[in-house]
C-alpha atoms as a PDB file:
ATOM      1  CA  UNK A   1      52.835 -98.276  12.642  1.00  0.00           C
ATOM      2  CA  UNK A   2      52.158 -94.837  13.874  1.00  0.00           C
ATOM      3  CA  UNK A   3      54.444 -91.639  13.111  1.00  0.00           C
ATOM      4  CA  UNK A   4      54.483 -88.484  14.631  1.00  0.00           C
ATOM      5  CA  UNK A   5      56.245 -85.416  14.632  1.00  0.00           C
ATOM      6  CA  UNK A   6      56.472 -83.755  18.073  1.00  0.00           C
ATOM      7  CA  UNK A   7      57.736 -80.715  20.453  1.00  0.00           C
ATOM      8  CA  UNK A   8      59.821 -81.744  23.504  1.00  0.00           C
ATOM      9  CA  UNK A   9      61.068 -78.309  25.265  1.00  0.00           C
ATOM     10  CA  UNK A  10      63.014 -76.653  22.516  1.00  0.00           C
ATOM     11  CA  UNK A  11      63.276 -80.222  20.577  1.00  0.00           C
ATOM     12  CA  UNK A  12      61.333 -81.302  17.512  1.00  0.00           C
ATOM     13  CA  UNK A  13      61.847 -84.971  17.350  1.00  0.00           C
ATOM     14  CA  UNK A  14      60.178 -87.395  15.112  1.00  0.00           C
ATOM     15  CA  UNK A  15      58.471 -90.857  16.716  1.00  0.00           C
ATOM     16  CA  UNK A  16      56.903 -93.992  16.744  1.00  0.00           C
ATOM     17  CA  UNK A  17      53.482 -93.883  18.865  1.00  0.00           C
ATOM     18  CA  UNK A  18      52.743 -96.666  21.139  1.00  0.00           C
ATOM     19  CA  UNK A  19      49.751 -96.527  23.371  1.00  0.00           C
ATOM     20  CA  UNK A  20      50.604 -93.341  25.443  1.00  0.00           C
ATOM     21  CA  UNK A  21      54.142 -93.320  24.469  1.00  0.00           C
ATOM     22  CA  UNK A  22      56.399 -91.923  21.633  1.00  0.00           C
ATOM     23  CA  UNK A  23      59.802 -93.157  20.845  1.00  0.00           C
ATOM     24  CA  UNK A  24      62.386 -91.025  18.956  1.00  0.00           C
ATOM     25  CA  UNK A  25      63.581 -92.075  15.968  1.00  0.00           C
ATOM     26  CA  UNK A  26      66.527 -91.362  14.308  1.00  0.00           C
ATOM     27  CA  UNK A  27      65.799 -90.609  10.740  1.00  0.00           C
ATOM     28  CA  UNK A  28      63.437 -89.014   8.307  1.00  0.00           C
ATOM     29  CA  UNK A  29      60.343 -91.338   8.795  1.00  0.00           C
ATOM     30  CA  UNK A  30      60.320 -91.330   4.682  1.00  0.00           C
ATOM     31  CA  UNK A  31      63.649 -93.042   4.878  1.00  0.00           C
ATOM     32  CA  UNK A  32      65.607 -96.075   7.021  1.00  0.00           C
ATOM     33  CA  UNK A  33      64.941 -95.191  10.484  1.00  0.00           C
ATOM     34  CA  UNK A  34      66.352 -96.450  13.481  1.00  0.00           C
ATOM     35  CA  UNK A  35      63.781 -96.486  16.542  1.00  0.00           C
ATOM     36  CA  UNK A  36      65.842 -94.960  20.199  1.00  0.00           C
ATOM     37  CA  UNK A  37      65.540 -96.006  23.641  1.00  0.00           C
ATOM     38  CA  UNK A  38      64.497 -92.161  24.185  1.00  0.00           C
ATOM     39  CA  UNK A  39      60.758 -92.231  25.279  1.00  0.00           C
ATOM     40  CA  UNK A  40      58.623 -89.733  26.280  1.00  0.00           C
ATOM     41  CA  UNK A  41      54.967 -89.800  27.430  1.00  0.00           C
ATOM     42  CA  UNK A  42      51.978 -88.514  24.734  1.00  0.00           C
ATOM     43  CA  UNK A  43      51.057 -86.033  27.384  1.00  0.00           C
ATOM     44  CA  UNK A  44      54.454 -84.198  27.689  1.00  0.00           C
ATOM     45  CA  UNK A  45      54.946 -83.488  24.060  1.00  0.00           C
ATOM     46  CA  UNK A  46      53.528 -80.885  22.274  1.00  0.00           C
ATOM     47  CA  UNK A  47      52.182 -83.373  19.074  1.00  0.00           C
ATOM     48  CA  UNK A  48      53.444 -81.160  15.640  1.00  0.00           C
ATOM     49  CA  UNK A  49      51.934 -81.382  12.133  1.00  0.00           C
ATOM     50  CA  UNK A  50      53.352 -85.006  10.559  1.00  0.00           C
ATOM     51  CA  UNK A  51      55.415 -83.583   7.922  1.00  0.00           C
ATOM     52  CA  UNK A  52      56.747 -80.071   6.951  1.00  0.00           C
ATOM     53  CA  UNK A  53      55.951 -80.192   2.951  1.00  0.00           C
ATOM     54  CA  UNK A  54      57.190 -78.649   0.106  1.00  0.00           C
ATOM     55  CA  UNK A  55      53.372 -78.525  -0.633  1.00  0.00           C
ATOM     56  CA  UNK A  56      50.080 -79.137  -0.044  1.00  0.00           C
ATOM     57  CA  UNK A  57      47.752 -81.131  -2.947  1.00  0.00           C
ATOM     58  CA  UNK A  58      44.349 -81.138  -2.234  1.00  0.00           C
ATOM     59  CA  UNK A  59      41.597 -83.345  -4.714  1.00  0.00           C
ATOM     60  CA  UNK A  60      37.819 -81.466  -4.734  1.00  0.00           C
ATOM     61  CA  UNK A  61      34.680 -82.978  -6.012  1.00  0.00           C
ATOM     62  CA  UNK A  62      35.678 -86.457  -4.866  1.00  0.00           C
ATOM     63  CA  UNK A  63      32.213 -87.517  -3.018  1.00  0.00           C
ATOM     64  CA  UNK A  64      29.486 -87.649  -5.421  1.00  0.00           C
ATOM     65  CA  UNK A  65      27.256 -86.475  -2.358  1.00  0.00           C
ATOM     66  CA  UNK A  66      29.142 -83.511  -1.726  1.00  0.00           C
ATOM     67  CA  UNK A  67      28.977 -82.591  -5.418  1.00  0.00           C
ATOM     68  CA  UNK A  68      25.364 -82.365  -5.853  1.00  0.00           C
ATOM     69  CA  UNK A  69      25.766 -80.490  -2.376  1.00  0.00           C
ATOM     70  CA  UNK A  70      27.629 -77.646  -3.841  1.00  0.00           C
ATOM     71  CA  UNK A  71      25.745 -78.221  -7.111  1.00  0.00           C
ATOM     72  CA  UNK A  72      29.057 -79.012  -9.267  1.00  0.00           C
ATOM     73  CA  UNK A  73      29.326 -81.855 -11.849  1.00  0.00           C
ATOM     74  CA  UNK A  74      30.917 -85.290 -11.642  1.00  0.00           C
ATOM     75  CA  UNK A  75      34.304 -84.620 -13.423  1.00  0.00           C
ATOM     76  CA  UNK A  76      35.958 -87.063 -15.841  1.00  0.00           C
ATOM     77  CA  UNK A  77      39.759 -86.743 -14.109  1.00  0.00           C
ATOM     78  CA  UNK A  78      40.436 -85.388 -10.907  1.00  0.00           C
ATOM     79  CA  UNK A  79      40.522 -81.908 -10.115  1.00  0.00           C
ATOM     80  CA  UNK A  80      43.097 -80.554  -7.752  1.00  0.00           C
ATOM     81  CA  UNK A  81      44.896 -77.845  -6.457  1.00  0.00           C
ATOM     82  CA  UNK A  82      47.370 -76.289  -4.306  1.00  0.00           C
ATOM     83  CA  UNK A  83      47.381 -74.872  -0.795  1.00  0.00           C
ATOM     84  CA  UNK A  84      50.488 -73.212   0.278  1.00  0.00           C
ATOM     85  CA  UNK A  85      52.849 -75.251   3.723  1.00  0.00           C
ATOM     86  CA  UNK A  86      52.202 -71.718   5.487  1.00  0.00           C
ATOM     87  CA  UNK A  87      48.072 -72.899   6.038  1.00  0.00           C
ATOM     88  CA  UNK A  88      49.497 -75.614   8.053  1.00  0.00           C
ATOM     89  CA  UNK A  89      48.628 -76.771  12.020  1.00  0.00           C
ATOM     90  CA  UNK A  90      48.827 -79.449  14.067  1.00  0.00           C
ATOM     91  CA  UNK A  91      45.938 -81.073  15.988  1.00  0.00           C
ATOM     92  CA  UNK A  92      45.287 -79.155  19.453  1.00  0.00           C
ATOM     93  CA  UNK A  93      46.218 -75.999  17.297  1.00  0.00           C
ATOM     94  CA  UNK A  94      43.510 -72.775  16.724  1.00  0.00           C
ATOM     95  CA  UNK A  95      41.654 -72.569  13.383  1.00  0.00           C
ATOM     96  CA  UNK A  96      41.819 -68.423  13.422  1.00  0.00           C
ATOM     97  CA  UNK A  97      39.112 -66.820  11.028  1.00  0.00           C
ATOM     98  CA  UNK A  98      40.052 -63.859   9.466  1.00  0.00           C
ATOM     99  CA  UNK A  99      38.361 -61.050  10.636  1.00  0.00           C
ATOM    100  CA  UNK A 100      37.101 -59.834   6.722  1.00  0.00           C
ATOM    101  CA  UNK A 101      35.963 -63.560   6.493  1.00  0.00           C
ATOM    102  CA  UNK A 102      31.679 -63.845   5.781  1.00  0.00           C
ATOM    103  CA  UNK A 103      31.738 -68.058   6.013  1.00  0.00           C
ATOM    104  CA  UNK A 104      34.547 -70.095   6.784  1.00  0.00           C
ATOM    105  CA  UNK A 105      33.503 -74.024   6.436  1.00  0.00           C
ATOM    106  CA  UNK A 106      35.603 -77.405   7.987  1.00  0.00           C
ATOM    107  CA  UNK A 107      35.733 -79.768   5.128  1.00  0.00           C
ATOM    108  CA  UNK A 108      37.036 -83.228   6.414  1.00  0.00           C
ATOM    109  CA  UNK A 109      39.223 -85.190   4.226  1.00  0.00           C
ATOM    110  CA  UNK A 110      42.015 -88.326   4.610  1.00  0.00           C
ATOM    111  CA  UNK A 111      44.971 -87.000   3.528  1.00  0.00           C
ATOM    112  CA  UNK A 112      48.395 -89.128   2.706  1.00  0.00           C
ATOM    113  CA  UNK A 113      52.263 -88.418   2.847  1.00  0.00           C
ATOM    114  CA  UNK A 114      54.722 -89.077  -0.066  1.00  0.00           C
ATOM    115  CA  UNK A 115      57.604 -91.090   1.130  1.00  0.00           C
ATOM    116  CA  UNK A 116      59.409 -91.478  -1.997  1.00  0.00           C
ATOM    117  CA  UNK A 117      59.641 -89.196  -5.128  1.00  0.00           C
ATOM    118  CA  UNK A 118      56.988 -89.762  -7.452  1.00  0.00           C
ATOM    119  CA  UNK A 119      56.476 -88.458 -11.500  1.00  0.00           C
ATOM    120  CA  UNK A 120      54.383 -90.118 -13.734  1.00  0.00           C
ATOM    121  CA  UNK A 121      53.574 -93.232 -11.626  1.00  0.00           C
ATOM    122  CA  UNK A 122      50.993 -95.472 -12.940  1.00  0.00           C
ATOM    123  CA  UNK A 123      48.224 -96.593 -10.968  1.00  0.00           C
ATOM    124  CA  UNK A 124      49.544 -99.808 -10.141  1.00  0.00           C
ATOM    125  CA  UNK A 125      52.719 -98.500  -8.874  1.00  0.00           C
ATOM    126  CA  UNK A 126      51.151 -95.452  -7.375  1.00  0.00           C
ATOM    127  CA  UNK A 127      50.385 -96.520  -3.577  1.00  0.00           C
ATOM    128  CA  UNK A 128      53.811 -97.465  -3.345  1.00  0.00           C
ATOM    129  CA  UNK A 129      54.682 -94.275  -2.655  1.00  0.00           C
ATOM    130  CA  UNK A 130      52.632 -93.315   0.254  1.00  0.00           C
ATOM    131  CA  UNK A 131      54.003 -93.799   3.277  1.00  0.00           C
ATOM    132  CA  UNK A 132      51.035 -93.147   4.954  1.00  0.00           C
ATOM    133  CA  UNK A 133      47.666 -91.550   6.190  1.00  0.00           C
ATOM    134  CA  UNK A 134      46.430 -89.055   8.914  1.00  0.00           C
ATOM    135  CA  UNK A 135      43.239 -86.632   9.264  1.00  0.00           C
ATOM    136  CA  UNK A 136      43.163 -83.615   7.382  1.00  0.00           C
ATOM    137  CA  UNK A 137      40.581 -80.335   7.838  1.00  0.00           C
ATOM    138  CA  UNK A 138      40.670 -78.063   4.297  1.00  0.00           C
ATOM    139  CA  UNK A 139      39.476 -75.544   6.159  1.00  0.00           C
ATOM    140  CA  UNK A 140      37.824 -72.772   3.729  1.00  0.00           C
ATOM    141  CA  UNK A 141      36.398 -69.445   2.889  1.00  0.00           C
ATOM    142  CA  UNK A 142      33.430 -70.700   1.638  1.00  0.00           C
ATOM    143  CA  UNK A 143      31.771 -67.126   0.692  1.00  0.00           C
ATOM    144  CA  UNK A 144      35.316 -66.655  -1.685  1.00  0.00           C
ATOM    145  CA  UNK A 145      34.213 -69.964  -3.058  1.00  0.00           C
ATOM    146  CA  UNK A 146      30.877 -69.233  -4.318  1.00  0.00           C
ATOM    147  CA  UNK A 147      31.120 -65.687  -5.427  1.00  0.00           C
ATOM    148  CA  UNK A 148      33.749 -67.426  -8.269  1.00  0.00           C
ATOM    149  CA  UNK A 149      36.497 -70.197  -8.727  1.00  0.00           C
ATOM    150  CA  UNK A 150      38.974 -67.514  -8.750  1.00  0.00           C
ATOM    151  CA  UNK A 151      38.823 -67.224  -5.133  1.00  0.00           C
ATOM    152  CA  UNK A 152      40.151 -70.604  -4.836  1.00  0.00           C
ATOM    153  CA  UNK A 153      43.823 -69.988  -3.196  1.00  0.00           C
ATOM    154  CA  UNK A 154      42.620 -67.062  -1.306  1.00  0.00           C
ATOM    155  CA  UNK A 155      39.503 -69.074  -0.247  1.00  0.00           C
ATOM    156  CA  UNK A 156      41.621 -72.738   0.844  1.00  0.00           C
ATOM    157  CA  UNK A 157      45.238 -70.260   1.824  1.00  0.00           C
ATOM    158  CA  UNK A 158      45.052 -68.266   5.032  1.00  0.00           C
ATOM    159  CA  UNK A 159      47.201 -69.259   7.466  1.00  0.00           C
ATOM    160  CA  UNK A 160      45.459 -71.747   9.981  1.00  0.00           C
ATOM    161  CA  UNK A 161      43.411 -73.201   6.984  1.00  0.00           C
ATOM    162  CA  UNK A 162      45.150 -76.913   6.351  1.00  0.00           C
ATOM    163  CA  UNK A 163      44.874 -78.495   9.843  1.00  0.00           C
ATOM    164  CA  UNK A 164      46.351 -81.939   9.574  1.00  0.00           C
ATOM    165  CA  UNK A 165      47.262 -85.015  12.509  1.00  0.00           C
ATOM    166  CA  UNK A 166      47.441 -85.836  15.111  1.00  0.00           C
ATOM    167  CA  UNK A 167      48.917 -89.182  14.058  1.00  0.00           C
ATOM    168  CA  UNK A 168      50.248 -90.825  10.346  1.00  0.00           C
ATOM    169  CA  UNK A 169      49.122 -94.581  10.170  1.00  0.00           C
ATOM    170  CA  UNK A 170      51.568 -96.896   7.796  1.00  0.00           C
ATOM    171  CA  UNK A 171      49.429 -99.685   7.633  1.00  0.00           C
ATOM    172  CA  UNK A 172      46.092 -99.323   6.530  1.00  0.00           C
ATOM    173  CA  UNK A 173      43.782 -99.594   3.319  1.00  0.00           C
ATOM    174  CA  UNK A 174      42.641 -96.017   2.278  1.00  0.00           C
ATOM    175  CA  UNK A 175      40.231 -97.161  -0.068  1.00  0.00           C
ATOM    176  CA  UNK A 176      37.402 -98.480   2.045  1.00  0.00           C
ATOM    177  CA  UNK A 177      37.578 -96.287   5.606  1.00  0.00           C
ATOM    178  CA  UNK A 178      34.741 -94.721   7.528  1.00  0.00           C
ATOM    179  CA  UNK A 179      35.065 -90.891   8.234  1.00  0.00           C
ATOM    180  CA  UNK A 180      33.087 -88.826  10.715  1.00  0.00           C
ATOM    181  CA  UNK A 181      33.427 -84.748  10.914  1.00  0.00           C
ATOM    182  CA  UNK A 182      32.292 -83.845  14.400  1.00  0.00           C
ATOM    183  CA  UNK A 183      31.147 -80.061  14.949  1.00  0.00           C
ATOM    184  CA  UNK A 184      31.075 -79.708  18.624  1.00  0.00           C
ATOM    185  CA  UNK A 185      30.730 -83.258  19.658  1.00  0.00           C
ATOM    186  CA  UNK A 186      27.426 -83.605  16.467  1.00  0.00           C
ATOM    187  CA  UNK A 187      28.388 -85.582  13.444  1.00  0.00           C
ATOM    188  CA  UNK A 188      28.125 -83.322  10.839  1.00  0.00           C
ATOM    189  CA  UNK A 189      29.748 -85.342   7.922  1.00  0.00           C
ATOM    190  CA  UNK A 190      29.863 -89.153   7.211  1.00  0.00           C
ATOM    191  CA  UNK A 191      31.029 -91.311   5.034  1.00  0.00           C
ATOM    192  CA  UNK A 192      33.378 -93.985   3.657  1.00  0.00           C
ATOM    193  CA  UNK A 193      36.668 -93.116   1.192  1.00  0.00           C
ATOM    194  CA  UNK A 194      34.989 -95.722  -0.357  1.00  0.00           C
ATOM    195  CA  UNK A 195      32.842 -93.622  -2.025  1.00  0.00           C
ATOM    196  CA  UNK A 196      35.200 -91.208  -3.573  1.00  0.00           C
ATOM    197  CA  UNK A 197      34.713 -90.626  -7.301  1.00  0.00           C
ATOM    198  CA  UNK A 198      38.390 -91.563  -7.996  1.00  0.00           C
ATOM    199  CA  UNK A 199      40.463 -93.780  -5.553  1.00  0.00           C
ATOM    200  CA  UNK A 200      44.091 -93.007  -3.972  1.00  0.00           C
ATOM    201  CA  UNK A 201      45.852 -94.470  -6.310  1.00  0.00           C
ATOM    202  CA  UNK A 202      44.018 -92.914  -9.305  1.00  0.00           C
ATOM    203  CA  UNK A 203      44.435 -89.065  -7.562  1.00  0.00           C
ATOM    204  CA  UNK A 204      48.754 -90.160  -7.577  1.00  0.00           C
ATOM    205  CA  UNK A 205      48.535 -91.103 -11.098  1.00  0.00           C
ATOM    206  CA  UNK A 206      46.966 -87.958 -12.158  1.00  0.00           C
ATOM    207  CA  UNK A 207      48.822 -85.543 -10.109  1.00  0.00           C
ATOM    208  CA  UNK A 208      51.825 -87.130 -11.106  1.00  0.00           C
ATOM    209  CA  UNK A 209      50.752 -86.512 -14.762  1.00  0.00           C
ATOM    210  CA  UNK A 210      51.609 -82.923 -13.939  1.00  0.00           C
ATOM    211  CA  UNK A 211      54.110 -82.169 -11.136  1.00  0.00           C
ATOM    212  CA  UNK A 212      56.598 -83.940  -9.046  1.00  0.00           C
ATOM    213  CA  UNK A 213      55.332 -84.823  -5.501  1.00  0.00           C
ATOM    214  CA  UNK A 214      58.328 -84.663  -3.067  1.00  0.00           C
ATOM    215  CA  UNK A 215      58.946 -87.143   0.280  1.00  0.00           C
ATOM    216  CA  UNK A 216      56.539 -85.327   2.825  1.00  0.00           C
ATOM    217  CA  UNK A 217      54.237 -83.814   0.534  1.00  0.00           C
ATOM    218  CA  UNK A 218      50.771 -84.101   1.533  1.00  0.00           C
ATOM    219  CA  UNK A 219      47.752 -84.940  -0.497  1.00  0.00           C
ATOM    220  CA  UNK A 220      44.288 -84.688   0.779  1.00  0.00           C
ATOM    221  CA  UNK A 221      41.495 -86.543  -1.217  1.00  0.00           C
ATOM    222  CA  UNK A 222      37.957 -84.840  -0.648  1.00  0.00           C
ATOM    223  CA  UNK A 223      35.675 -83.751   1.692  1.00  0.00           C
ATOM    224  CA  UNK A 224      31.910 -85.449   2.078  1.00  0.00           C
ATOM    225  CA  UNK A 225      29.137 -83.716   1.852  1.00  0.00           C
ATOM    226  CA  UNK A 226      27.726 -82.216   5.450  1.00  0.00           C
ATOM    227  CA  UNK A 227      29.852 -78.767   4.867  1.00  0.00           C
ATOM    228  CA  UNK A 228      28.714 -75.847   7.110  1.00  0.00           C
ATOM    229  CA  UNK A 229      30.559 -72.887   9.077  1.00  0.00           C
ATOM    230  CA  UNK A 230      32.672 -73.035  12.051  1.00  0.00           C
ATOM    231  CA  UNK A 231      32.822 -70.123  14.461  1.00  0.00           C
ATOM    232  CA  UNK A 232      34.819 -68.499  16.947  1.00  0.00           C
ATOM    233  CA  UNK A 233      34.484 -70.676  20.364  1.00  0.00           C
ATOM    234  CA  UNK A 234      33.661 -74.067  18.599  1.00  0.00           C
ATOM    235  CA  UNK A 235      35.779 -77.685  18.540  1.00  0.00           C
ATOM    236  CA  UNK A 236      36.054 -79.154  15.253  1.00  0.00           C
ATOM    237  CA  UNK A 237      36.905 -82.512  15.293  1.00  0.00           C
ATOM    238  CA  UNK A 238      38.174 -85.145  11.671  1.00  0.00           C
ATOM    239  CA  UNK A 239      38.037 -89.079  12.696  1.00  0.00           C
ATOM    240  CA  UNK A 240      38.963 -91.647  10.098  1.00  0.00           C
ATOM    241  CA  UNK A 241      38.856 -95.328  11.170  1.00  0.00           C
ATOM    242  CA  UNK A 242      41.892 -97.081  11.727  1.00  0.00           C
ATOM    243  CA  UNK A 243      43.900 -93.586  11.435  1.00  0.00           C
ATOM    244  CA  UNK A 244      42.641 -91.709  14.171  1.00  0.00           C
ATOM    245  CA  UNK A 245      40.908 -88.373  15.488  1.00  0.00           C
ATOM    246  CA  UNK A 246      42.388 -84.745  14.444  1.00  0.00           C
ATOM    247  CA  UNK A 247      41.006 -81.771  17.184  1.00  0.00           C
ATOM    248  CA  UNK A 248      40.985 -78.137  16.644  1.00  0.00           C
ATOM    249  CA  UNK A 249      39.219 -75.332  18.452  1.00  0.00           C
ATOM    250  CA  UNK A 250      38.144 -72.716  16.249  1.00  0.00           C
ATOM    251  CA  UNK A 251      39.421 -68.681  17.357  1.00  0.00           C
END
């Protein structure tokens, strides 16, 4: 199943995507939902980021490729950290660059939703909680970045900087999926979640270890290597087999 969160005139509905079509549902997609007769065509809606979250976990250093890249180390646990609901867009919506920025860098990642409270899950029980998984873009300030690690929440925060969509797919496998980063139509990055240093299910367990994820929380899991800046005028695109392609034009 597809969800979606979208813009009708002065309505923001959530919906079940169907081909070219979207039908309402009434409900939280994280709880029971009840699909309506009240359709509307993909083209008339103005397509809204999946979830509004209470925040934003992403996981970095999870591609061994993209490690040696950025000449890090392979970590023992997972490293995370936060990026504050204000970064968020939808897909169609401008990536601005600050105007003070010196390199700001797409970094595409699968990213999941939290349909059900989770605290100290176990591994086992951990996917359980997802209720699914869309495209994300941890869009960055790569300069911040290198100069030291202190930069990190300026570096991943500005508004703009967390573009995530278009679409949140129920029923898939995360561990095992091909992803592509397109910069202007050229493949930039590619690779398989596959390849991630630490699976979903072990990135739920050890965030959980720490804080409370919430139902529509979002948790990205790593960018391949194939990182390099975006400028004003270009398209940026994040496609993840089976989930689906997330668009932004860079301002």
């Amino acid at each position: 199943m597809k969800l979606t969160r979208f813009q009708h005139g002065d309505v923001v509905c959530c919906g079940v995507v169907k081909d070219d079509e979207v039908a309402v549902i009434d409900g939280a997609p994280w709880d029971d939902f009840n699909i309506t007769d009240t359709v509307f065509s993909l083209k008339d809606v103005k397509i809204l980021p999946v979830t509004v979250p209470s925040k934003i976990v992403c996981v970095g250093l999870n591609y061994r490729e993209h490690i040696e890249e950025v000449g890090m180390k392979e970590l023992d646990t997972p490293h995370f950290f936060l990026k504050p609901p204000t970064c968020l867009i939808g897909h169609e919506d401008a990536i601005i660059i600050p105007k003070h920025a010196e390199r700001v860098d797409y970094e595409g990642e699968m990213a999941l939703v939290i349909k059900k409270p989770m605290k100290d899950v176990t591994e086992k029980d951990a996917l359980s909680h997802v209720l699914g998984y869309s495209c994300f873009n941890d869009v960055t300030e790569r300069a911040l970045v290198t100069k030291s690690q202190a930069y990190l929440t300026e570096a991943k925060g500005y508004d703009t900087f967390g573009a995530f969509g278009p679409f949140l797919e129920t029923d898939v496998e995360p561990d095992g999926l091909d992803i592509k980063t397109y910069l202007n139509g050229t493949v930039m990055q590619a690779d398989n979640t596959g390849s991630c240093l630490f699976n979903v299910a072990k990135v739920l367990f050890a965030i959980s270890r720490c804080m409370t994820l919430l139902p529509g929380d979002i948790v990205a899991t790593g960018t391949p290597k194939g990182v390099s800046p975006m400028k004003p005028g270009d398209t940026i695109e994040v496609e993840i087999k089976g989930i689906g392609k997330l668009t932004n034009l860079v301002q």
